[in-house]
N, C-alpha and C. Protein backbone atom coordinates (compact mmCIF):
# COMPACT_ATOMS: atom_id res chain seq x y z
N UNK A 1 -57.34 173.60 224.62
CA UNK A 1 -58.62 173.82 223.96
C UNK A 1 -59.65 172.88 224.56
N UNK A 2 -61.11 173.22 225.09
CA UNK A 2 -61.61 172.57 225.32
C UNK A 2 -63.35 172.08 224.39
N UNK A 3 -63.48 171.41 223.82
CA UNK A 3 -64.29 170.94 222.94
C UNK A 3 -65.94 171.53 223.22
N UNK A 4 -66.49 172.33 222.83
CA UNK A 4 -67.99 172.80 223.23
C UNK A 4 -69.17 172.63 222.36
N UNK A 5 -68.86 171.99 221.18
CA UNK A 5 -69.79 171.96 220.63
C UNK A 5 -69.63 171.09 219.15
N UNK A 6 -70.40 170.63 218.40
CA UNK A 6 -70.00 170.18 217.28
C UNK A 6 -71.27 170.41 216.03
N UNK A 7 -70.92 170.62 214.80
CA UNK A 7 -71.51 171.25 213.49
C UNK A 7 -71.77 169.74 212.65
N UNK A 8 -73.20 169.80 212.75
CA UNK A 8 -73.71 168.10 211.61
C UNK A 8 -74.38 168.64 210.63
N UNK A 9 -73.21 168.36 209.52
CA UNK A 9 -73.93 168.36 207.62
C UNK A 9 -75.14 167.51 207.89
N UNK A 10 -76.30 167.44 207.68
CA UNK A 10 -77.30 166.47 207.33
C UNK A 10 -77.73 167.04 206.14
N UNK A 11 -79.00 166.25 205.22
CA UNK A 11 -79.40 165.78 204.29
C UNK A 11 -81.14 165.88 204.66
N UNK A 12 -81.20 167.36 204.21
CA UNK A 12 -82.94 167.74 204.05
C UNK A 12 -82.86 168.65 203.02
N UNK A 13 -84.22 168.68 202.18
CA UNK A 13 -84.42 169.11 201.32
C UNK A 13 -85.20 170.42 201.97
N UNK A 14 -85.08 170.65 203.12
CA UNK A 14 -86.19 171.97 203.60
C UNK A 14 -85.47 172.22 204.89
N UNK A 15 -85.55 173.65 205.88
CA UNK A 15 -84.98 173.12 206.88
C UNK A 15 -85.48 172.11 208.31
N UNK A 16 -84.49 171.63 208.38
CA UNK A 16 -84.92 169.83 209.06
C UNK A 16 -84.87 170.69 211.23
N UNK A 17 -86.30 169.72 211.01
CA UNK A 17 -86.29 170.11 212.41
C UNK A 17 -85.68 168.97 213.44
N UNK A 18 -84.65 169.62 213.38
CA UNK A 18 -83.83 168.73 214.83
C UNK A 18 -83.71 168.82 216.13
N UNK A 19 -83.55 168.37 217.22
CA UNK A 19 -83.80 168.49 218.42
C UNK A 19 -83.28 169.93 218.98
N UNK A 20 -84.01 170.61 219.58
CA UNK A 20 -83.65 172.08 219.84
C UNK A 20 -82.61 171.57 221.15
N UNK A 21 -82.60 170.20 221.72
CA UNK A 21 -81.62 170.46 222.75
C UNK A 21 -81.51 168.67 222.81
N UNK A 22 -80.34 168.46 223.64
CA UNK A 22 -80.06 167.17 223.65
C UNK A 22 -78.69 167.11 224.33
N UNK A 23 -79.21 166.42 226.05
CA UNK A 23 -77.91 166.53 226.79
C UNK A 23 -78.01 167.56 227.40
N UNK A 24 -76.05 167.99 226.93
CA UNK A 24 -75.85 169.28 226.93
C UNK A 24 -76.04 170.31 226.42
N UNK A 25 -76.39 169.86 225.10
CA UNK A 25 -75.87 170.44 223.68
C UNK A 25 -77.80 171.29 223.45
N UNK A 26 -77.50 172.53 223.12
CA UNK A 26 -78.88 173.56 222.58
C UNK A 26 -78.42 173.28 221.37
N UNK A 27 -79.49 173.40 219.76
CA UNK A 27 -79.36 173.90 218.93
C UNK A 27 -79.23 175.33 218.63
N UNK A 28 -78.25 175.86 218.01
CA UNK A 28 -77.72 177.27 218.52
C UNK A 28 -78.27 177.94 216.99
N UNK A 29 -77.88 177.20 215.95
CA UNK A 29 -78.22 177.48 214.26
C UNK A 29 -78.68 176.65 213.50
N UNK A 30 -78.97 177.15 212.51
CA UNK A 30 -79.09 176.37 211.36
C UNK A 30 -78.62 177.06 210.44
N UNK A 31 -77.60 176.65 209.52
CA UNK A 31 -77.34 177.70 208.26
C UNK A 31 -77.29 176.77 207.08
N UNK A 32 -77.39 177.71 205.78
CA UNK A 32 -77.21 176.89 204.53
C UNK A 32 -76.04 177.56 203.82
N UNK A 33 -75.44 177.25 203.06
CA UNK A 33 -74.07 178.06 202.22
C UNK A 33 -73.81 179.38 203.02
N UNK A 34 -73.29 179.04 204.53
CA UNK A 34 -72.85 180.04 205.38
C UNK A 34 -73.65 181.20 205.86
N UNK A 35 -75.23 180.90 205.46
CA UNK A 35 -76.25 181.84 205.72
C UNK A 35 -77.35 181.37 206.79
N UNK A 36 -77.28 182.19 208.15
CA UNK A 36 -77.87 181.45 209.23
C UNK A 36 -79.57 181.69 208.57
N UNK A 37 -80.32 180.68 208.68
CA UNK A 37 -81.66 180.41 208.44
C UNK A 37 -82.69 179.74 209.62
N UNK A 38 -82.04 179.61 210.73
CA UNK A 38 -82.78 179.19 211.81
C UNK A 38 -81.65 179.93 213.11
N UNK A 39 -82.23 180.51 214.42
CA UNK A 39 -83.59 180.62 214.11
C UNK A 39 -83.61 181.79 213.28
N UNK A 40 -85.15 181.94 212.58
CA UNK A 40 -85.27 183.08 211.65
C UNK A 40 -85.57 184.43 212.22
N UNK A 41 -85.73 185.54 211.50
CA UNK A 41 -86.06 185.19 210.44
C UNK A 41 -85.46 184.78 209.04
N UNK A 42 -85.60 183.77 208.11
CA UNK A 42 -84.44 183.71 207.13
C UNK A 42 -84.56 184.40 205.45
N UNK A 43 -83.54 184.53 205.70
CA UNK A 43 -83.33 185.50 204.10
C UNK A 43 -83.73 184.94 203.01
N UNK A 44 -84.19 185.57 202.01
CA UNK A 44 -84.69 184.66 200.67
C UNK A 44 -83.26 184.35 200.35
N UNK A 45 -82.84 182.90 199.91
CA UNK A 45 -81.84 182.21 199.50
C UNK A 45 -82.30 180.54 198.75
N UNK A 46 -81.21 180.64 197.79
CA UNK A 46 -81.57 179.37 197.14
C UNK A 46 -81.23 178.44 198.62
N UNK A 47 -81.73 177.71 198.72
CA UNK A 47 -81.11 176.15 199.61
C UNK A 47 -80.59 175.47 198.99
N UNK A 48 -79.42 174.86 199.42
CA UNK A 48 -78.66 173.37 198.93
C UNK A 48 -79.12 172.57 200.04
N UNK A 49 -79.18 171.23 200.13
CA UNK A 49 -79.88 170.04 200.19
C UNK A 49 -78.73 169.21 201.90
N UNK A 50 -77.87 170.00 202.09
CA UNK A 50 -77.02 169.91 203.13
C UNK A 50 -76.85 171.04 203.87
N UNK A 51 -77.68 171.33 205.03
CA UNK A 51 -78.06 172.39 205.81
C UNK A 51 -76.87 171.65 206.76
N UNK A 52 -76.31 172.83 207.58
CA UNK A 52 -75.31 172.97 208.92
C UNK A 52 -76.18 173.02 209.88
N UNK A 53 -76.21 172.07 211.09
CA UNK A 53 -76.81 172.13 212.64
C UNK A 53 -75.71 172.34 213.64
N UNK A 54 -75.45 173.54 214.17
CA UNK A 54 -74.69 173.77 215.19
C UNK A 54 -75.49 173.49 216.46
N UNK A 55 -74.85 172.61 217.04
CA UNK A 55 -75.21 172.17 218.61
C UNK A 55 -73.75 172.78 219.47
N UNK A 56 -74.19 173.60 220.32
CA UNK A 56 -73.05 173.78 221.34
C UNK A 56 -73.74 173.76 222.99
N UNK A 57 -72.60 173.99 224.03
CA UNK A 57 -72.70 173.56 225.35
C UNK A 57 -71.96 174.42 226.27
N UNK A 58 -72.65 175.24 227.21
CA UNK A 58 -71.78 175.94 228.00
C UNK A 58 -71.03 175.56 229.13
N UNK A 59 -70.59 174.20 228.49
CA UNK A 59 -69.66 173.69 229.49
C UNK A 59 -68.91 172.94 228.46
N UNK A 60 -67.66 172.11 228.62
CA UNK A 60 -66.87 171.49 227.99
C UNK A 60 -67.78 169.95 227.80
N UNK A 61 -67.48 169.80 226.81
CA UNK A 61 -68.19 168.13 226.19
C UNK A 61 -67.07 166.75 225.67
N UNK A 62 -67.55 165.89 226.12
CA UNK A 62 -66.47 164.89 225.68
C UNK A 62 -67.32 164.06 223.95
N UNK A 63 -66.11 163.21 223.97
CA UNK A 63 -66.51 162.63 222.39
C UNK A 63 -67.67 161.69 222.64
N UNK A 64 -67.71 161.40 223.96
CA UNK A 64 -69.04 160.40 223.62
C UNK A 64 -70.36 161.10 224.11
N UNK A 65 -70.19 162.13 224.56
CA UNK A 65 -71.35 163.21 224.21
C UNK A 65 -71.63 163.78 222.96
N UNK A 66 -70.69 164.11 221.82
CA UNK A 66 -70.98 164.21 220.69
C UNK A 66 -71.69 162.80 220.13
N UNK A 67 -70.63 161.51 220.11
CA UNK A 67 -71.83 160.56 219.57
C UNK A 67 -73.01 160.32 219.81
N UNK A 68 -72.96 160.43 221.31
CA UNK A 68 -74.66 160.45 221.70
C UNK A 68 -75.29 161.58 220.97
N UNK A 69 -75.24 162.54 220.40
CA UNK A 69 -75.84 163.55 219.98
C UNK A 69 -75.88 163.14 218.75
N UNK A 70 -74.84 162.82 217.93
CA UNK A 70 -75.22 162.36 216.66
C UNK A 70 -75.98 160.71 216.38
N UNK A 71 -75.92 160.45 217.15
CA UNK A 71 -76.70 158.99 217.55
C UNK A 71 -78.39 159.62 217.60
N UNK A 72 -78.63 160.75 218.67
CA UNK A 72 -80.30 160.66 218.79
C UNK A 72 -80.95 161.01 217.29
N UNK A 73 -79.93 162.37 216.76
CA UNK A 73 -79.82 162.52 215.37
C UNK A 73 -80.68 161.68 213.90
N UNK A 74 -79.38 160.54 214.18
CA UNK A 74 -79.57 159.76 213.31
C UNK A 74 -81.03 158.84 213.74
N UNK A 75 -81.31 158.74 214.74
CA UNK A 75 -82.97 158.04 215.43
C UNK A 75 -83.15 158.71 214.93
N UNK A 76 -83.60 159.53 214.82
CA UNK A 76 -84.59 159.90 213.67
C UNK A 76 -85.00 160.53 212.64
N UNK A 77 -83.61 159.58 211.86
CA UNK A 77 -84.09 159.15 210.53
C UNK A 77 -83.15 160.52 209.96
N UNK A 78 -82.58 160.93 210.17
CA UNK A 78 -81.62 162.11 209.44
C UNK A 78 -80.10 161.52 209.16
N UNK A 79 -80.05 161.63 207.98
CA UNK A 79 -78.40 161.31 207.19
C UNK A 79 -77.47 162.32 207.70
N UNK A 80 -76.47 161.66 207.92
CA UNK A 80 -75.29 163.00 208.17
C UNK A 80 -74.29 162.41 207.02
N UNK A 81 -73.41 163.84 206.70
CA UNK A 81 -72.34 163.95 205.96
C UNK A 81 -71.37 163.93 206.94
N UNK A 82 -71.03 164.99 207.10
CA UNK A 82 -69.74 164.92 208.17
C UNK A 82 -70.42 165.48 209.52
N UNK A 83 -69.52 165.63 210.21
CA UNK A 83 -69.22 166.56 211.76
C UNK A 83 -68.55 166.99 212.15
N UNK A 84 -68.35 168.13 212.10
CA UNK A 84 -67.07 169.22 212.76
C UNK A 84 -67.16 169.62 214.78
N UNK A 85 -66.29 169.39 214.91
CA UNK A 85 -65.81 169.71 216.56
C UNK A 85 -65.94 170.96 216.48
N UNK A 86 -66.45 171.44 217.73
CA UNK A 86 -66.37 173.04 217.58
C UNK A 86 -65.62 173.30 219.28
N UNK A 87 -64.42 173.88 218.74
CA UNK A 87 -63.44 173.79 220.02
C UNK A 87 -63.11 175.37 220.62
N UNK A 88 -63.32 175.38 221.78
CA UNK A 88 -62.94 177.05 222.52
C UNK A 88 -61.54 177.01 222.97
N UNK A 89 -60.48 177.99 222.99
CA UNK A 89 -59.70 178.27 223.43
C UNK A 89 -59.35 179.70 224.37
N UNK A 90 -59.32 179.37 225.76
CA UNK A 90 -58.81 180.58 226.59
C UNK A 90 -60.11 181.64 226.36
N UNK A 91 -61.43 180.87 226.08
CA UNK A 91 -62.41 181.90 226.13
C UNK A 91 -62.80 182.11 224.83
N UNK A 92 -61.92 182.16 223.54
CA UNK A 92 -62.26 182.49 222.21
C UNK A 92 -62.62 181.11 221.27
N UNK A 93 -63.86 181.56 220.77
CA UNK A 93 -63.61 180.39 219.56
C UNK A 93 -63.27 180.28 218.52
N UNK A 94 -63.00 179.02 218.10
CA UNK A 94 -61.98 178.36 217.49
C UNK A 94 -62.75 177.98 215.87
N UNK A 95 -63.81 178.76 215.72
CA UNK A 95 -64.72 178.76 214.95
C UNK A 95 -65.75 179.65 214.42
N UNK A 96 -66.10 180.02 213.03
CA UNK A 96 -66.65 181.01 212.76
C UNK A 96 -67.75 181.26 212.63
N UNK A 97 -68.45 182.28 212.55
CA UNK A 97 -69.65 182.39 212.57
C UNK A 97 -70.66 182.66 211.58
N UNK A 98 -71.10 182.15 211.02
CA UNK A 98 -71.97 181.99 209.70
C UNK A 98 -73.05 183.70 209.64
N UNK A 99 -73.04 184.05 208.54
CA UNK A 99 -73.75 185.31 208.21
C UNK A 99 -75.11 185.52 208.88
């Protein structure tokens, strides 16, 4: 499996504009309770307060390319919850795709 991308919970009350690219890594989504909302157009939906930022890379990425990504992130000024690896295998991913 080779590692392409990784998914940051952050902490906005609206959706948070984060770097459309960084590195390797494009911002690919934005979703809220599994409902893509960036880019839009987005569906009328309540928001919860922990929006998903999928960053991925059409090439394989190492872990300290993810920290650097969650590092420019956090410059400025955005909380993260967690971070999920988003890993390809043999071409398929290893990960799903939000509505």
């Amino acid at each position: 499996m080779d590692l392409h991308g990784v998914d940051i919970y952050i902490w906005s009350a609206t959706t948070p504009d984060v770097p459309k690219e960084c590195g390797k890594f494009t911002l690919k989504l934005i979703s809220n309770r599994g409902t893509r909302i960036y880019p839009g157009p987005a569906p009328e939906i309540d928001l919860l307060d922990w929006p998903r930022c999928r960053y991925l890379s059409d090439t394989p990425v190492t872990d300290a390319e993810v920290d650097a990504l969650v590092g420019t992130i956090t410059s400025q000024g955005f909380r993260w919850s967690k971070c999920q690896k988003l890993f390809i295998k043999d071409g398929v991913n290893q990960f799903s795709e939000p509505y």
